[in-house]
Protein backbone atom coordinates (compact mmCIF):
# COMPACT_ATOMS: atom_id res chain seq x y z
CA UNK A 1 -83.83 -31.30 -161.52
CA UNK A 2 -81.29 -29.46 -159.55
CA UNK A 3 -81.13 -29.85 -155.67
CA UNK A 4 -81.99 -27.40 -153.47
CA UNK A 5 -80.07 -24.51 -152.56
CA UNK A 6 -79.30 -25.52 -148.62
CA UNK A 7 -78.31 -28.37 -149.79
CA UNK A 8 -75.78 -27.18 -152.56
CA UNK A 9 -74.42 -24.55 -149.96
CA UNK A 10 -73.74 -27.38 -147.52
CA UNK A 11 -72.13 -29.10 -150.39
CA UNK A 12 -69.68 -26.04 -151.02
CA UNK A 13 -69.02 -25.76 -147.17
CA UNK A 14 -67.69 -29.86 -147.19
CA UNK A 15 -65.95 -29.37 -150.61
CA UNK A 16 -64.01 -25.61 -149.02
CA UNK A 17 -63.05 -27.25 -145.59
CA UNK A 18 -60.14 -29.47 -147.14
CA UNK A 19 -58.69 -26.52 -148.86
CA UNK A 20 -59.29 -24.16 -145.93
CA UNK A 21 -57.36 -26.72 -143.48
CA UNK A 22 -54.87 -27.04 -146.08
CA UNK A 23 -54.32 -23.53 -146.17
CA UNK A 24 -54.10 -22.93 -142.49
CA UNK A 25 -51.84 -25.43 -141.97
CA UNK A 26 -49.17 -23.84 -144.49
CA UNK A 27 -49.92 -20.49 -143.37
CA UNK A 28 -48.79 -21.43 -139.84
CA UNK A 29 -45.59 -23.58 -141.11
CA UNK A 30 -44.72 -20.44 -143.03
CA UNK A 31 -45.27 -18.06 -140.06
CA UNK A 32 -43.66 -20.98 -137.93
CA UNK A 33 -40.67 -20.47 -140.51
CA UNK A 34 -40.60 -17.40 -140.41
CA UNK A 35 -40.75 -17.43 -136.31
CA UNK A 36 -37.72 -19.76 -136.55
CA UNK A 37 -35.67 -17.76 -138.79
CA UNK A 38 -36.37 -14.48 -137.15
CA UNK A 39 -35.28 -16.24 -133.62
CA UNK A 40 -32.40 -17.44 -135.41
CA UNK A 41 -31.05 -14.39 -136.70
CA UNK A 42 -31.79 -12.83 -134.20
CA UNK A 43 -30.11 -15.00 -132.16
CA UNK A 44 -26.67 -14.95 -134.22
CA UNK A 45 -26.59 -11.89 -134.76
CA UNK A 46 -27.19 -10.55 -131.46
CA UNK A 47 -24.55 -12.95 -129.90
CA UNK A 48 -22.07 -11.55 -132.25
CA UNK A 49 -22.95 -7.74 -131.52
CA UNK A 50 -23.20 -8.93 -128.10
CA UNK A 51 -19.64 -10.06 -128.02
CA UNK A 52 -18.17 -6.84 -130.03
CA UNK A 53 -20.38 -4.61 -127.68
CA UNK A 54 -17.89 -6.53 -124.79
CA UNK A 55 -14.89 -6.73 -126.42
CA UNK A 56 -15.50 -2.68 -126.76
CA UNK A 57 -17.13 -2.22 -123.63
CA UNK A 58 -13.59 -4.01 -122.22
CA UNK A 59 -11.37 -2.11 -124.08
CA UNK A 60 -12.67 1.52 -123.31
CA UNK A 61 -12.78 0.36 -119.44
CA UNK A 62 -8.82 -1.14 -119.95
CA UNK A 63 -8.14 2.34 -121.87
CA UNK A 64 -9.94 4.55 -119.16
CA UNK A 65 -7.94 2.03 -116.31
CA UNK A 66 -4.46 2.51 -118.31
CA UNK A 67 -5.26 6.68 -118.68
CA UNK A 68 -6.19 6.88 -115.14
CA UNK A 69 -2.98 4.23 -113.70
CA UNK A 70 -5.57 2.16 -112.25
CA UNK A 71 -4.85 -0.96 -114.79
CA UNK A 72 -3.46 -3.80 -112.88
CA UNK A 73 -0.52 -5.70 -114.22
CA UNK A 74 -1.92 -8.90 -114.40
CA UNK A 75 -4.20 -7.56 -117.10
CA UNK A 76 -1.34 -6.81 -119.36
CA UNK A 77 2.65 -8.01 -119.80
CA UNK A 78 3.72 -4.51 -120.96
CA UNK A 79 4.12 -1.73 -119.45
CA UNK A 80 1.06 0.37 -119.06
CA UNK A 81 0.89 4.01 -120.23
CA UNK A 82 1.13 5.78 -116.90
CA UNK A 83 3.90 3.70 -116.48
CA UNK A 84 5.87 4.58 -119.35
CA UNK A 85 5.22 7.99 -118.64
CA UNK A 86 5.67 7.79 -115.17
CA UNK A 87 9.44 6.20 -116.41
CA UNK A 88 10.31 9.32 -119.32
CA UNK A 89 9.30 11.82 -116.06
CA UNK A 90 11.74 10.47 -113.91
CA UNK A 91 14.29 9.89 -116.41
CA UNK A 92 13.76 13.69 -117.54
CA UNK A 93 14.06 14.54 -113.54
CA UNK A 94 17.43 12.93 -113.58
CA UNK A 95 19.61 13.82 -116.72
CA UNK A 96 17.35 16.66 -117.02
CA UNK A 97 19.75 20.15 -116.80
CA UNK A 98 22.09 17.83 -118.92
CA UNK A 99 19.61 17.41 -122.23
CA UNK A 100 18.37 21.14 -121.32
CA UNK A 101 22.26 22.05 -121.35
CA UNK A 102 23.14 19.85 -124.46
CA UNK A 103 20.48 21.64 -126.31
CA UNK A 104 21.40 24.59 -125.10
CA UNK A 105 24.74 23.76 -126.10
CA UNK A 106 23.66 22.82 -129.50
CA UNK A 107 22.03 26.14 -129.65
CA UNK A 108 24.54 28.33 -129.10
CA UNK A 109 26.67 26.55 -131.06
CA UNK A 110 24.82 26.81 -134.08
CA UNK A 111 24.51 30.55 -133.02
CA UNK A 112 28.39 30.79 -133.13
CA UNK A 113 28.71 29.20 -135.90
CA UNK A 114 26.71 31.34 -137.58
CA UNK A 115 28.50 34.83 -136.27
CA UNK A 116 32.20 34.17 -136.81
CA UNK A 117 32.41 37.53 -137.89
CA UNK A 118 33.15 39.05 -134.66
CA UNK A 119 35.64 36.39 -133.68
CA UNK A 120 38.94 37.39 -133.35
CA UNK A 121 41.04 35.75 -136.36
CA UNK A 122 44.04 33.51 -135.03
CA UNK A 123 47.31 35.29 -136.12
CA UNK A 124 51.44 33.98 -135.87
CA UNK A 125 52.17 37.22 -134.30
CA UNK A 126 54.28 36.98 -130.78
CA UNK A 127 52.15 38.74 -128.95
CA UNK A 128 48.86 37.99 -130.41
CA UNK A 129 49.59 33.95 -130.50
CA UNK A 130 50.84 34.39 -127.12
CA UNK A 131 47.50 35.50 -126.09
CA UNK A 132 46.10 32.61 -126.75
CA UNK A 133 43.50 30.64 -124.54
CA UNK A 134 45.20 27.84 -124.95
CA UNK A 135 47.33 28.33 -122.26
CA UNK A 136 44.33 28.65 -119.67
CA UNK A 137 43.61 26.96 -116.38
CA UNK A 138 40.61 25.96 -114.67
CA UNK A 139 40.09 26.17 -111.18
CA UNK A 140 36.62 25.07 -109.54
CA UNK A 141 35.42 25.15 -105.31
CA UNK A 142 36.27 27.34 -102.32
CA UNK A 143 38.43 25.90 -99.61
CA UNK A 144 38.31 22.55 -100.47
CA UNK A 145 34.73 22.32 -102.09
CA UNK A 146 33.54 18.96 -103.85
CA UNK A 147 34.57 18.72 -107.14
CA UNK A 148 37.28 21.02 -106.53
CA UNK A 149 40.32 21.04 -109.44
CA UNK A 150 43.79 22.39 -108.72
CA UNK A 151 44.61 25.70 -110.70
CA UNK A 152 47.19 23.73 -113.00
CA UNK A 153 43.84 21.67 -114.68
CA UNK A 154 43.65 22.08 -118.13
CA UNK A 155 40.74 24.00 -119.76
CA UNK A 156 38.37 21.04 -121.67
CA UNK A 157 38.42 22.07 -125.32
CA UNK A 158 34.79 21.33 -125.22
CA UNK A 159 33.22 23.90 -123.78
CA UNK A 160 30.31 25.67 -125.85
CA UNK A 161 31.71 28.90 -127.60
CA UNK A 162 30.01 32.72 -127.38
CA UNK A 163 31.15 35.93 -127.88
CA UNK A 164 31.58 39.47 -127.34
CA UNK A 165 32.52 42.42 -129.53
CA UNK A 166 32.12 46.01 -129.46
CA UNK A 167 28.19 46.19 -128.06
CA UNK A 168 27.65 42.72 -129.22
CA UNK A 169 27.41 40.23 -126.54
CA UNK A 170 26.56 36.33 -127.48
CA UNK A 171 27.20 34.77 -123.92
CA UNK A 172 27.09 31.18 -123.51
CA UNK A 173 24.41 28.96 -122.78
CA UNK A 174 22.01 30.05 -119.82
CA UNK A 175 20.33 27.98 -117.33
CA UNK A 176 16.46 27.64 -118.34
CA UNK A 177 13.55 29.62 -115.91
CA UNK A 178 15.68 28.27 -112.88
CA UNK A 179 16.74 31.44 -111.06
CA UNK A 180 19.91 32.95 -112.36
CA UNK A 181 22.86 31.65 -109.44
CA UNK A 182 25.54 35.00 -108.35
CA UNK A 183 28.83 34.53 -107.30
CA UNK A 184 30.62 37.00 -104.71
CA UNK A 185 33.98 38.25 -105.29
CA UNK A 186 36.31 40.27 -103.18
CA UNK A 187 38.80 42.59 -104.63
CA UNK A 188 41.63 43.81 -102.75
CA UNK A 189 44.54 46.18 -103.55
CA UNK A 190 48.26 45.86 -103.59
CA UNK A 191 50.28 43.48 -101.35
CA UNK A 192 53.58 43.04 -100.76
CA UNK A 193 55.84 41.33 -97.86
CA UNK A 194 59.31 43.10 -97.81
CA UNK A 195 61.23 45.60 -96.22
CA UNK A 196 59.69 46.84 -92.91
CA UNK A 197 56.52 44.34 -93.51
CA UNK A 198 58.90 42.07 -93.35
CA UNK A 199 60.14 42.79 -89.95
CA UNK A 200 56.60 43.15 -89.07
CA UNK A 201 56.01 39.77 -90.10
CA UNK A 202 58.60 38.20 -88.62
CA UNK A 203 57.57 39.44 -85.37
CA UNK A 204 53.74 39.04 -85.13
CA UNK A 205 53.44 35.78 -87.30
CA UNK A 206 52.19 35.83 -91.37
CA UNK A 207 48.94 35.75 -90.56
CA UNK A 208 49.17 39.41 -88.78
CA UNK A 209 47.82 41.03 -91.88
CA UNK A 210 44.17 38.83 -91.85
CA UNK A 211 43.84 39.52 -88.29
CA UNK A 212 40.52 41.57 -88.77
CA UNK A 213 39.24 40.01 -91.92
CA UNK A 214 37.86 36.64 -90.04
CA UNK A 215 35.97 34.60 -92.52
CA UNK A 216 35.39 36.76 -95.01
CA UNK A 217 37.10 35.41 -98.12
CA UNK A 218 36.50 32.22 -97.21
CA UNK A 219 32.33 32.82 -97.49
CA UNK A 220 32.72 34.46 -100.69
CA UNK A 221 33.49 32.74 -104.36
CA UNK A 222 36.55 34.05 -105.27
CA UNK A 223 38.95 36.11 -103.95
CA UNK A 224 42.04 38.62 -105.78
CA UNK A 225 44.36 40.48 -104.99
CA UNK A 226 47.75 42.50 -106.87
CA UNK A 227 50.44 40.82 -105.76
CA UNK A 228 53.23 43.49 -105.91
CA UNK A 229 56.38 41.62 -104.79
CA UNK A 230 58.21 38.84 -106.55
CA UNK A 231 58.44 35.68 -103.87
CA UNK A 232 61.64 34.08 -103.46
CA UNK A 233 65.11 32.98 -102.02
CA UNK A 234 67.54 34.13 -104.54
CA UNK A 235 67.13 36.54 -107.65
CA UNK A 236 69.50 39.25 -108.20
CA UNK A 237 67.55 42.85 -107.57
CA UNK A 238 67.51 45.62 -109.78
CA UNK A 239 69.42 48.50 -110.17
CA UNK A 240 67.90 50.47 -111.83
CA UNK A 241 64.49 51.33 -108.94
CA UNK A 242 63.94 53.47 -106.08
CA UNK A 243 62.02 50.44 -104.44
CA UNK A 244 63.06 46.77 -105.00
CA UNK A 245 61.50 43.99 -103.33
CA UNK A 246 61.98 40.43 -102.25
CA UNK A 247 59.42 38.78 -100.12
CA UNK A 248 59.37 35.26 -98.60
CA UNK A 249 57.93 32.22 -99.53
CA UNK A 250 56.21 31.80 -95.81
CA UNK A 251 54.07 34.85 -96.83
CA UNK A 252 52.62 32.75 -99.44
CA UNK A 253 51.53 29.83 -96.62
CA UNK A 254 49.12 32.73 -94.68
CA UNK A 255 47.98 34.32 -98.13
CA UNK A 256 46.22 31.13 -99.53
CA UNK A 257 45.21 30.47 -95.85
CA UNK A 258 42.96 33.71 -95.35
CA UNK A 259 41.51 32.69 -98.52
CA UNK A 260 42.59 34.38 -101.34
CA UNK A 261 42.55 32.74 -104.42
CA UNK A 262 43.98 34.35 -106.93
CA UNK A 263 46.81 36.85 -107.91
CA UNK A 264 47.72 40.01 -110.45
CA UNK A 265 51.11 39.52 -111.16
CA UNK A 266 51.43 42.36 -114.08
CA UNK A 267 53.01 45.04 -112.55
CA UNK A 268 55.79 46.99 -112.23
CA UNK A 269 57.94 44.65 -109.09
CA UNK A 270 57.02 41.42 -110.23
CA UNK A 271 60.71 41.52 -111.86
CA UNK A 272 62.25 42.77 -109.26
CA UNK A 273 64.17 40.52 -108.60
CA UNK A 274 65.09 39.20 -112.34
CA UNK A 275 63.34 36.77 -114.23
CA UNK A 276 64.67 34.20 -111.90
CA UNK A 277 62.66 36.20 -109.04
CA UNK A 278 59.56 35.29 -111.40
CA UNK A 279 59.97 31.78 -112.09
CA UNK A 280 60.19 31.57 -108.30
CA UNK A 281 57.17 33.07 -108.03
CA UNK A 282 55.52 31.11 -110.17
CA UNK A 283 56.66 27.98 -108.38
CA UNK A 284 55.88 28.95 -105.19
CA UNK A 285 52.42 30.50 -106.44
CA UNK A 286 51.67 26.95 -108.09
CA UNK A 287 52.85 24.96 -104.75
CA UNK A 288 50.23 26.89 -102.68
CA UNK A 289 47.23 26.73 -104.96
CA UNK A 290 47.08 29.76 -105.86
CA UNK A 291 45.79 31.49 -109.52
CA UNK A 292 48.01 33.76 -111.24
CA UNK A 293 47.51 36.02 -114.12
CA UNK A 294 49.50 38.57 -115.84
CA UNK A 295 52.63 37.07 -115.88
CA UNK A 296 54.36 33.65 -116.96
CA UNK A 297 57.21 31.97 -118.64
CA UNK A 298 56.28 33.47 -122.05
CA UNK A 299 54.23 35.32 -123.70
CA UNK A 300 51.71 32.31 -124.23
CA UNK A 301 51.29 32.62 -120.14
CA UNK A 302 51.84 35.67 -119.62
CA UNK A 303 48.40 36.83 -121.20
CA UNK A 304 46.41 33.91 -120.89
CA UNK A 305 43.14 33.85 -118.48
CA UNK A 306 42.91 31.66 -115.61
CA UNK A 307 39.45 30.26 -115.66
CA UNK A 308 37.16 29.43 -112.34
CA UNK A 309 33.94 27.71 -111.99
CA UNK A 310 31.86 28.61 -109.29
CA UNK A 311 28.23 28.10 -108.60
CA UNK A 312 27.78 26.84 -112.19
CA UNK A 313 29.69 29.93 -113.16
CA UNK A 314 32.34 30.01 -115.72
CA UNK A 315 34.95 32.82 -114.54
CA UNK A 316 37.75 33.97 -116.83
CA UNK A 317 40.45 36.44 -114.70
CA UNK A 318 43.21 38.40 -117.02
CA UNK A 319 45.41 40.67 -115.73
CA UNK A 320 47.73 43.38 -117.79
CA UNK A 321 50.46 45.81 -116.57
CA UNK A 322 50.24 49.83 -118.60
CA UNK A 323 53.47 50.41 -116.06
CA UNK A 324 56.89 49.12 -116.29
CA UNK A 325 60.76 50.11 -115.83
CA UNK A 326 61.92 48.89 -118.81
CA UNK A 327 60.32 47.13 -122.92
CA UNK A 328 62.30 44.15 -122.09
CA UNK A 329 59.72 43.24 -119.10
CA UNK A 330 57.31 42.45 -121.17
CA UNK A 331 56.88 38.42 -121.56
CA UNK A 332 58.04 36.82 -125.18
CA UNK A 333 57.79 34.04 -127.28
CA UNK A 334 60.34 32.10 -125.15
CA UNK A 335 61.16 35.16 -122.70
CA UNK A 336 59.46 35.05 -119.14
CA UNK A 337 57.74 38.63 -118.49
CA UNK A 338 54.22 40.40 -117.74
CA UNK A 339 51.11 41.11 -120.02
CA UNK A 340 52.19 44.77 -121.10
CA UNK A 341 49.39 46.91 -122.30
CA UNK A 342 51.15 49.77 -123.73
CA UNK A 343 50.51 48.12 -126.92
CA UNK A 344 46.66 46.66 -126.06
CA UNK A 345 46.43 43.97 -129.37
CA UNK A 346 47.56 41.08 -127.39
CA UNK A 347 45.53 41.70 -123.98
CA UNK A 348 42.30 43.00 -126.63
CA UNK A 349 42.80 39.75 -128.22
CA UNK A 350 43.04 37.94 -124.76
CA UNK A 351 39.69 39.60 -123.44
CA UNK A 352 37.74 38.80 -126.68
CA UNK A 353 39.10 35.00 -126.37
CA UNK A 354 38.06 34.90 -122.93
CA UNK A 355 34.13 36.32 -123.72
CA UNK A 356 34.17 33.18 -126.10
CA UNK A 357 35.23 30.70 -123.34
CA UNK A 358 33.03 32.65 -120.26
CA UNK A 359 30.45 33.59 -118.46
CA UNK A 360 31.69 36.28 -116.09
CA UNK A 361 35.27 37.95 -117.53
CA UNK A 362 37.48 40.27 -115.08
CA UNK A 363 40.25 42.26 -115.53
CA UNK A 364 42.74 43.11 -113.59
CA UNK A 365 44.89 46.64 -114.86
CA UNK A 366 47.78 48.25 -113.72
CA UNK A 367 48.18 51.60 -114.59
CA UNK A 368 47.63 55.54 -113.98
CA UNK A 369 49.81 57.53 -111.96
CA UNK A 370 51.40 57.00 -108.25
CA UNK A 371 49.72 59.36 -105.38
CA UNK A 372 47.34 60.73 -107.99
CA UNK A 373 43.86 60.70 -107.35
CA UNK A 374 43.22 61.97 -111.29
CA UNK A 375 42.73 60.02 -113.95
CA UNK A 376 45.27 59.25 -117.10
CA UNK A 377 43.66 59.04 -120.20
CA UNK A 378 45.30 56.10 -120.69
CA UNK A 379 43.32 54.78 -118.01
CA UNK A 380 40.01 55.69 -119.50
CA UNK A 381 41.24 54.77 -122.73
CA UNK A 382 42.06 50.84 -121.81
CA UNK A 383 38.82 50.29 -119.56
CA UNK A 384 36.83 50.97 -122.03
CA UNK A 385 38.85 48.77 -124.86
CA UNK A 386 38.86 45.94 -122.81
CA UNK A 387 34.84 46.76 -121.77
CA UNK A 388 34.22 46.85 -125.53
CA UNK A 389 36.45 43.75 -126.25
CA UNK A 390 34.01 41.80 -123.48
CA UNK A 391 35.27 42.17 -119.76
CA UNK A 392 32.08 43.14 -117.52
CA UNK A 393 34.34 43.94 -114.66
CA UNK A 394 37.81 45.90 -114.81
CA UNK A 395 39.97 46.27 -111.65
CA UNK A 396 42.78 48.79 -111.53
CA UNK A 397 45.80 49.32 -109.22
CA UNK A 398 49.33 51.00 -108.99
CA UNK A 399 48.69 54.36 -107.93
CA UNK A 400 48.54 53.58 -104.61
CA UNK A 401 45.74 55.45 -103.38
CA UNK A 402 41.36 55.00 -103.61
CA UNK A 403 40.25 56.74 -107.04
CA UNK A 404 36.62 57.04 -108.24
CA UNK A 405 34.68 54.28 -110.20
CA UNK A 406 32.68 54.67 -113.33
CA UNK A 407 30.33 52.24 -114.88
CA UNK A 408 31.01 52.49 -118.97
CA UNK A 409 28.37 50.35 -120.78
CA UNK A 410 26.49 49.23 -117.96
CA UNK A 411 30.04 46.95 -116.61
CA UNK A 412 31.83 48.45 -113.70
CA UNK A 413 35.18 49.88 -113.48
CA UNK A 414 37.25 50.61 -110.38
CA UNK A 415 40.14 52.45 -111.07
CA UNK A 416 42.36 51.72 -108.10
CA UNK A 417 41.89 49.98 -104.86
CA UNK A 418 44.76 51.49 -103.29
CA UNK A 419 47.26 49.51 -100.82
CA UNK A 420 46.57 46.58 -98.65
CA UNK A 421 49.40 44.81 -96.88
CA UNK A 422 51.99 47.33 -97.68
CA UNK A 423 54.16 49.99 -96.01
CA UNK A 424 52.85 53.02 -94.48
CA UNK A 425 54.07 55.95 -96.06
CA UNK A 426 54.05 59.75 -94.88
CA UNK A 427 51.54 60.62 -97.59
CA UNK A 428 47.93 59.88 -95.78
CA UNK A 429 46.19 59.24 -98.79
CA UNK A 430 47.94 55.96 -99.12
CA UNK A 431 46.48 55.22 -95.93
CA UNK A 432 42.64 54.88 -97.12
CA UNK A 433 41.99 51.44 -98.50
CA UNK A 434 38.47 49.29 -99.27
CA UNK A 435 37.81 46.03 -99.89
CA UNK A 436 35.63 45.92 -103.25
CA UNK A 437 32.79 43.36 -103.59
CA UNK A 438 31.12 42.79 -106.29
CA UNK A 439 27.86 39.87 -107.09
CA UNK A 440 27.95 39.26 -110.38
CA UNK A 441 25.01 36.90 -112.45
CA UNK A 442 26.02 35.05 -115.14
CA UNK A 443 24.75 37.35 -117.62
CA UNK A 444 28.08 39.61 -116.49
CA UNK A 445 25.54 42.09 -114.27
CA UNK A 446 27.66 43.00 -111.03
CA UNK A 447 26.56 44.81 -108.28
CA UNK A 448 29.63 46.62 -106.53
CA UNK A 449 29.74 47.26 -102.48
CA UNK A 450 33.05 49.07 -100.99
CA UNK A 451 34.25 48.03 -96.94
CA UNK A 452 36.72 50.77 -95.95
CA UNK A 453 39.74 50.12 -94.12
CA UNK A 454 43.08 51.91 -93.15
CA UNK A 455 46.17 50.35 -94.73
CA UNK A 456 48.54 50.13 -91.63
CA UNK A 457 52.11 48.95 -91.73
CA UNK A 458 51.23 45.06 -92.93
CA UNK A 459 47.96 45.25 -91.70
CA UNK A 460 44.35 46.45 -92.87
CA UNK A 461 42.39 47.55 -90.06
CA UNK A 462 38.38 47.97 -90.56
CA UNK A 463 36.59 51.73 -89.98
CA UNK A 464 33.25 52.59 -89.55
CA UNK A 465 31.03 55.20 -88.93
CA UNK A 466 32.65 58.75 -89.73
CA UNK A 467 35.75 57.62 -90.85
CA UNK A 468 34.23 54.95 -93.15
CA UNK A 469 31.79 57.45 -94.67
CA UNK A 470 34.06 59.90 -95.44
CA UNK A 471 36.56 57.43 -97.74
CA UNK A 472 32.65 56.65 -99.47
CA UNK A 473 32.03 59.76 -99.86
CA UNK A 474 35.97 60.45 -101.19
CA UNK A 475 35.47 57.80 -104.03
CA UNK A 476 32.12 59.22 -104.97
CA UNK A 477 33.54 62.59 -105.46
CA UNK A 478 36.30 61.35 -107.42
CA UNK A 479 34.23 59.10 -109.64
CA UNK A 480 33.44 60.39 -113.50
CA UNK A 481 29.35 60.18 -113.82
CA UNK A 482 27.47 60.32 -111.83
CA UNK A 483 27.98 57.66 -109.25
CA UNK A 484 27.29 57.74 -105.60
CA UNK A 485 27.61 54.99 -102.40
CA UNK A 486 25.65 54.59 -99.75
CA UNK A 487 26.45 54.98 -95.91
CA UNK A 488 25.89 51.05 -96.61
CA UNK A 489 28.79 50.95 -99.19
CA UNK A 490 26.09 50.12 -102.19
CA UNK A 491 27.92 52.10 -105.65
CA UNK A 492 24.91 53.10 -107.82
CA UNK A 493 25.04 54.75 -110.82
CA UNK A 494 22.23 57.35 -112.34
């Protein structure tokens, strides 16, 4: 007989609570496992994201620190960025213009070196070799600037090459967007001491002929002038001339003192006096300081350029002589003489040697006729040449008188400045004299101003108003192109 039901279902319930405890109890170790391991992961893993999240969260605030300059040094035993660039800045502010210049340099050499075809080819001929560069100076400063070299320096073979051909002009290396520097020059005409300037001389002191010039070539750059007399003590004159002369060596002592710089020797008097008159000269010229061009104890010298340096400025002066007594003036392989240019090779070759070397290239011509106001064609004829060859500036002299200026391929030519410590003669053309400035960049642009004066015996004396305008107005008239100068002085050309 089976029990009864309540009683079987109450045996169920005691035979179920065993198992039911049993199960509860593993459930919660396995949930109490589970708890564990979760807290444990959890916990290693989020200490180990918590220390990358740091070690990033330090680095980007060390980065932003170093990016910003803020980072201090004991955070770090090497230099921080901003320091390092801080460092290259200044170093870049101090040798600066000399990496911009060496790669400049390097530029322009690699141009040349590229474009030899324009160069002039290096011959054995007398005249040509004589030409050469080779035989330059280098003269840098005004009165005694820093850094200033005597005119006997040697040009440094190292200079960075360009050139200038025909229309072609490869200059050498520019400045970068720094504002291009100009020099001022002051061009002057023909001087001599002798004779009845002598006298003058003698009587009022050497300095008589500066009287009314002040300051003024001492403020400019660089200042020229034809020197139309050899200087010296002995020589034998010639016999051959209607005018010889001889002028002393005390001349020399004011000259360099008023500020002039720099002398055309190719003309037709620097032999007066022999070539012993010359070599004189050239002493003399060398024991004063002052440049000189056009003549020498060869042929080598004779054509060479003197070079200047000025505001940065590479200057290369050459002067040549179209007018002579005699062929056996001109300078030879071992016989002293001037730079002729009735035959223009060697001068040509000079000038396109020069645009190599330069920045700024002058030349200084004798030539045309005396007392003539008109043009030779050979005058025309050489300016032009030597333009083409590379000069940006040509200077003339010889005749004696003002004649007109003309501005060939954008470079300026004057074609004669006339007298300025001379004698007076009965002619009063000869009288009318200026004093040519020009401010030239170191791309060869030169803007030309004319001062007139009144070449008295030994002395230029200033004029204005009326008498100024109307030599302006004289040199206008007489220019070819169209070229006109203001009441100012200012030459333009249309």
């Amino acid at each position: 007989m089976y029990p009864p039901r309540s009683q079987r279902n109450e045996s169920r319930k005691k035979a179920r609570k065993p198992k039911i405890g049993k199960a509860w109890i593993i459930t919660n170790l396995v949930l109490l496992f589970m708890i564990v391991g979760l807290f444990g992961y959890y916990y290693i893993f989020e200490r180990d994201n918590s220390g990358s999240l740091a070690e990033n969260a330090g680095y980007s605030q060390t980065k932003k620190k170093i990016q910003t300059g803020s980072a201090s040094e004991e955070h770090s035993t090497t230099p921080s960025v901003s320091e390092n660039v801080t460092a290259l800045s200044n170093k870049q502010q101090d040798e600066g213009p000399n990496v911009d210049k060496q790669f400049a340099d390097d530029e322009t050499k690699q141009a040349a070196a590229t474009d030899t075809s324009s160069r002039p080819a290096t011959t054995s001929d007398t005249n040509a070799s004589e030409g050469s560069s080779s035989g330059a100076k280098l003269s840098s400063g005004k009165d005694g600037e820093a850094g200033n070299d005597t005119p006997n320096k040697e040009v440094s073979d190292g200079d960075p090459p360009a050139d200038k051909e025909g229309t072609k002009d490869v200059r050498r290396s520019k400045t970068d967007g720094a504002a291009s520097p100009a020099v001022t020059l002051h061009f002057v005409g023909d001087v001599q001491f002798s004779g009845k300037v002598e006298q003058r001389l003698e009587q009022n002191g050497f300095d008589f002929p500066y009287q009314y010039l002040g300051n003024l070539f001492h403020k400019d750059d660089l200042t020229i002038a034809n020197l139309e007399t050899p200087v010296t003590t002995n020589g034998v004159g010639a016999l051959n001339k209607t005018y010889v002369y001889k002028s002393s060596p005390k001349a020399l002592t004011a000259l360099a003192g008023a500020g002039i710089d720099a002398v055309n020797l190719a003309n037709n008097h620097i032999l007066d006096q022999g070539t012993g008159g010359l070599l004189d000269t050239l002493k003399y010229l060398n024991e004063k300081a002052i440049a000189h061009v056009g003549a020498g104890r060869n042929a080598k010298e004779a054509y060479a350029p003197h070079y200047f340096e000025r505001k940065g400025i590479k200057i290369a002066l050459l002067g040549a002589t179209r007018v002579m007594p005699e062929a056996n003036w001109n300078a030879g392989a071992k016989q002293p003489g001037v730079a002729g240019a009735y035959d223009s090779t060697a001068i040509v070759k000079s000038i396109r040697e020069a645009r190599m070397q330069a920045d700024l290239v002058i030349v200084i011509a004798h030539w045309g006729k005396e007392r003539a106001t008109a043009l030779e064609p050979h005058q025309t004829e050489l300016s032009h040449a030597f333009i083409d060859a590379g000069a940006d500036l040509v200077i003339g002299g010889h005749p004696h008188v003002l004649q007109g200026m003309e501005q060939y391929k954008g470079k300026w030519i004057a074609y004669s400045t006339g007298n300025f410590i001379f004698s007076k003669s009965t002619v009063p053309a000869t009288w009318d004299t200026a004093i040519f400035q020009a401010t030239c960049t170191r791309n060869g642009a030169c803007d030309m101003k004319l001062t007139p004066y009144r070449a008295e015996l030994g002395q230029p004396i200033p004029l204005k108003d009326a008498e100024a305008s109307k030599i302006l107005q004289r040199v206008a008239a007489l220019s070819p192109g169209n070229v006109s100068i203001g009441t100012d002085g200012k030459v333009s050309a249309q």
